[in-house]
Protein backbone atom coordinates (compact mmCIF):
# COMPACT_ATOMS: atom_id res chain seq x y z
CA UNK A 1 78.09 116.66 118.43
CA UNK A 2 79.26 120.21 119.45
CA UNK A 3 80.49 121.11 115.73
CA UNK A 4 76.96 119.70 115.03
CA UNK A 5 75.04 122.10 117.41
CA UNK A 6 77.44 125.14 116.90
CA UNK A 7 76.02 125.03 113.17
CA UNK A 8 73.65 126.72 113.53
CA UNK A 9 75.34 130.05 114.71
CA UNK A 10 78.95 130.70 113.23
CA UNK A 11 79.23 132.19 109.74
CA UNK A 12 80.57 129.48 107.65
CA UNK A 13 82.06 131.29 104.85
CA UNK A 14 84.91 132.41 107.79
CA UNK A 15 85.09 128.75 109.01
CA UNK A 16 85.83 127.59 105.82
CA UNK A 17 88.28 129.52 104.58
CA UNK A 18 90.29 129.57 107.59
CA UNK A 19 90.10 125.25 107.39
CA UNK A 20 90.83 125.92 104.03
CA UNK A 21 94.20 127.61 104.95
CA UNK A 22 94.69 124.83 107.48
CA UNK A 23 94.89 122.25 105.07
CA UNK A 24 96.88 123.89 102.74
CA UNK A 25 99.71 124.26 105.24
CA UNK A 26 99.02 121.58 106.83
CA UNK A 27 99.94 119.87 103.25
CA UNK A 28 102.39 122.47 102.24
CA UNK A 29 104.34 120.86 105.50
CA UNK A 30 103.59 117.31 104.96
CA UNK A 31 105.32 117.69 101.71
CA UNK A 32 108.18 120.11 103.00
CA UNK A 33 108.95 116.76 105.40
CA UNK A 34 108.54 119.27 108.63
CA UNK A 35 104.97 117.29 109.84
CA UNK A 36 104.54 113.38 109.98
CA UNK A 37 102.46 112.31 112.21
CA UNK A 38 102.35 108.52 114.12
CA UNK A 39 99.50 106.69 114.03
CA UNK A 40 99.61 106.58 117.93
CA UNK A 41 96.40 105.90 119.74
CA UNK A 42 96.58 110.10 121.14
CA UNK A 43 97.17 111.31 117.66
CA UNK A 44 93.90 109.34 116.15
CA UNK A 45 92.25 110.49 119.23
CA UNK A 46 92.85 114.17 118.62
CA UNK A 47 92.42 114.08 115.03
CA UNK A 48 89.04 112.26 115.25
CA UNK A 49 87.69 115.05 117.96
CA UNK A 50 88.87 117.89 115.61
CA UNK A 51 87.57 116.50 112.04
CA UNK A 52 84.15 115.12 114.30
CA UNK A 53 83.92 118.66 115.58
CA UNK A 54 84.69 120.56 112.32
CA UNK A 55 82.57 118.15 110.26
CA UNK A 56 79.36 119.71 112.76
CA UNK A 57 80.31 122.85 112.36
CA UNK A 58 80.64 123.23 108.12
CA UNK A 59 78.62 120.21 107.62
CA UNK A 60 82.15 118.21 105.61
CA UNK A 61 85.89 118.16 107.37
CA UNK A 62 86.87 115.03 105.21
CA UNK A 63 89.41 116.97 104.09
CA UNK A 64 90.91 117.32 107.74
CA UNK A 65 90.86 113.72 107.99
CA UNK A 66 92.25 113.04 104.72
CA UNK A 67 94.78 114.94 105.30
CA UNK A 68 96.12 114.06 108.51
CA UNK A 69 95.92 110.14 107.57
CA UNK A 70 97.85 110.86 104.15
CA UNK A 71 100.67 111.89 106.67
CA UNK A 72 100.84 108.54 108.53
CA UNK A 73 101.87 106.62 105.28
CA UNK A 74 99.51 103.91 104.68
CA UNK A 75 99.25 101.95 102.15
CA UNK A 76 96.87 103.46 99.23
CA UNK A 77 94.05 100.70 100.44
CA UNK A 78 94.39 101.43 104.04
CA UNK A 79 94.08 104.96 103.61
CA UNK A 80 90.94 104.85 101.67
CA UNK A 81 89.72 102.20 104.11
CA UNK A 82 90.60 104.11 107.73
CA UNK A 83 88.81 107.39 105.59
CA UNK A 84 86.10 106.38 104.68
CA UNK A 85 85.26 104.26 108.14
CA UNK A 86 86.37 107.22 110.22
CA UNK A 87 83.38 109.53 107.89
CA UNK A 88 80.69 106.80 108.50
CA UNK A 89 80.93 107.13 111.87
CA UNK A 90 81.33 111.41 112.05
CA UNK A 91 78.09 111.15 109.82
CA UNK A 92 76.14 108.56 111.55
CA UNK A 93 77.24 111.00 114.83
CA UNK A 94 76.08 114.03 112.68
CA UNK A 95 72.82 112.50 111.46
CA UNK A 96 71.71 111.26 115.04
CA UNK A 97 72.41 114.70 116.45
CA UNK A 98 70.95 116.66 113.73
CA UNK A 99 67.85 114.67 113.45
CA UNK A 100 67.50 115.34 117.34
CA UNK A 101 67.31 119.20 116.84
CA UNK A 102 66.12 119.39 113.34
CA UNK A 103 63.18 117.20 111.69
CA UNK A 104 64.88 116.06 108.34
CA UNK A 105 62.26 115.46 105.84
CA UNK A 106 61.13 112.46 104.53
CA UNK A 107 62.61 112.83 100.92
CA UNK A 108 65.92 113.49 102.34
CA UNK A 109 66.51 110.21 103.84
CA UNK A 110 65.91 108.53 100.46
CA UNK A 111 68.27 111.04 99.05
CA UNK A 112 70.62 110.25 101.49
CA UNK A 113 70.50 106.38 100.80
CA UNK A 114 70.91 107.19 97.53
CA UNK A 115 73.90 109.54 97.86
CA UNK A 116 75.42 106.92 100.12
CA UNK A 117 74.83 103.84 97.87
CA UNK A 118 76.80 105.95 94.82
CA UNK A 119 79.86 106.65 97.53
CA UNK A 120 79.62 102.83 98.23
CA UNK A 121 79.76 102.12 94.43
CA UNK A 122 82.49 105.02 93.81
CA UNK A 123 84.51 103.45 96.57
CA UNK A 124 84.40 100.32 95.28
CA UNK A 125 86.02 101.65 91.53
CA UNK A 126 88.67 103.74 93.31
CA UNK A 127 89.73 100.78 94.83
CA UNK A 128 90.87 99.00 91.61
CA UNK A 129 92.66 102.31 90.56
CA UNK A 130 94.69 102.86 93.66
CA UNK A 131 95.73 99.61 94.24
CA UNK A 132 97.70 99.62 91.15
CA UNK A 133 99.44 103.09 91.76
CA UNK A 134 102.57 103.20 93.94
CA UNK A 135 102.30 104.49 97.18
CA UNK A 136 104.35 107.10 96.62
CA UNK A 137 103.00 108.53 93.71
CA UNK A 138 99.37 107.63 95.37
CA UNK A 139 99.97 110.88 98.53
CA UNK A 140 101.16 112.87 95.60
CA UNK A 141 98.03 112.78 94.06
CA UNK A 142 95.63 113.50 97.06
CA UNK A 143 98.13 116.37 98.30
CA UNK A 144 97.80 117.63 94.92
CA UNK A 145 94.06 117.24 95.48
CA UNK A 146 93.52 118.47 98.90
CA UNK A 147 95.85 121.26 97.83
CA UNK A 148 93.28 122.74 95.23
CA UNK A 149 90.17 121.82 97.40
CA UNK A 150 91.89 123.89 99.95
CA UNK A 151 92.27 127.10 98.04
CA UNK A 152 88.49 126.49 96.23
CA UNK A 153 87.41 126.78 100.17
CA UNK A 154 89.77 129.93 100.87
CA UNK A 155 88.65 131.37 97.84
CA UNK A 156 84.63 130.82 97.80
CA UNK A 157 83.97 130.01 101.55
C-alpha cells in the first residue's frame, strides 16, 4: 500500500532503472553461486514487503519476485505456482488501494478481466512446457530472461 500511494510522486524512469540494476546483480550473483536464499518464513516475509512495496511504486516488481524465488530452487511448477499466487495478492492489494484514491473507470475493469483471463489461459500453456524441462535448465532460462528484462528497464526506464 505505501509503494501504491508513493506513485504518485517519485519519477519512475529513476526507480526503474535502479530495480533494473538490482535484478541484474541480483541474478548476476545467483548464478556466480554467491546468493541463495532459504525459503525461511523471514526471507518470504521480507521479499513479499519489498516486491508489494516496489510493485506500488512502478506499478510491476514481478521481476523482484521472480527473481528472488528462482534462487530458492523449486521445482519449475512450484515456482510458477508461488509467482503467480504471490502477484494475485500484490495486485488485489494494489487494486483495493488504488481504487480508494483514484476512481478507475468503468472500461478498465473489463479490460482488466480480460487481461487477467489471458494470464490465466497463458499460465495454464506454460505449465505443459515447463513441466517437461529440467529444473536445471528451467532457472537458466528465466535468469536468462530476467537478465534482458533487467537491462530493457536500465536502458528505457
Amino acid at each position: 500500500m505505501l509503494g501504491a500511494l508513493c506513485f504518485v510522486s517519485i519519477p519512475k524512469s529513476t526507480i526503474i532503472r535502479v530495480i533494473g540494476a538490482a535484478i541484474l546483480t541480483f541474478v548476476a550473483l545467483r548464478l556466480s553461486g554467491w546468493l541463495q536464499f532459504s525459503a525461511g518464513k523471514w526471507t518470504l516475509v521480507i521479499v513479499g514487503a519489498v516486491s508489494g512495496f516496489l510493485s506500488g511504486l512502478v506499478g510491476s516488481a514481478g521481476t523482484v519476485g521472480s527473481a528472488v524465488f528462482l534462487s530458492l530452487g523449486l521445482p519449475p511448477v512450484a515456482y510458477v505456482a508461488s509467482d503467480a499466487t504471490a502477484s494475485l495478492l500484490i495486485h488485489v492489494v494494489k487494486t483495493a488501494t488504488y481504487q480508494r484514491h483514484f476512481a478507475l473507470p468503468p472500461h478498465l475493469w473489463s479490460l482488466a478481466l480480460l487481461l487477467g483471463l489471458a494470464m490465466v489461459l497463458g499460465t495454464w500453456a506454460s505449465k505443459r512446457i515447463i513441466e517437461g524441462l529440467a529444473p536445471d535448465r528451467f532457472r537458466q532460462f528465466v535468469s536468462i530472461l530476467l537478465g534482458v528484462i533487467a537491462v530493457q528497464m536500465m536502458i528505457f526506464g
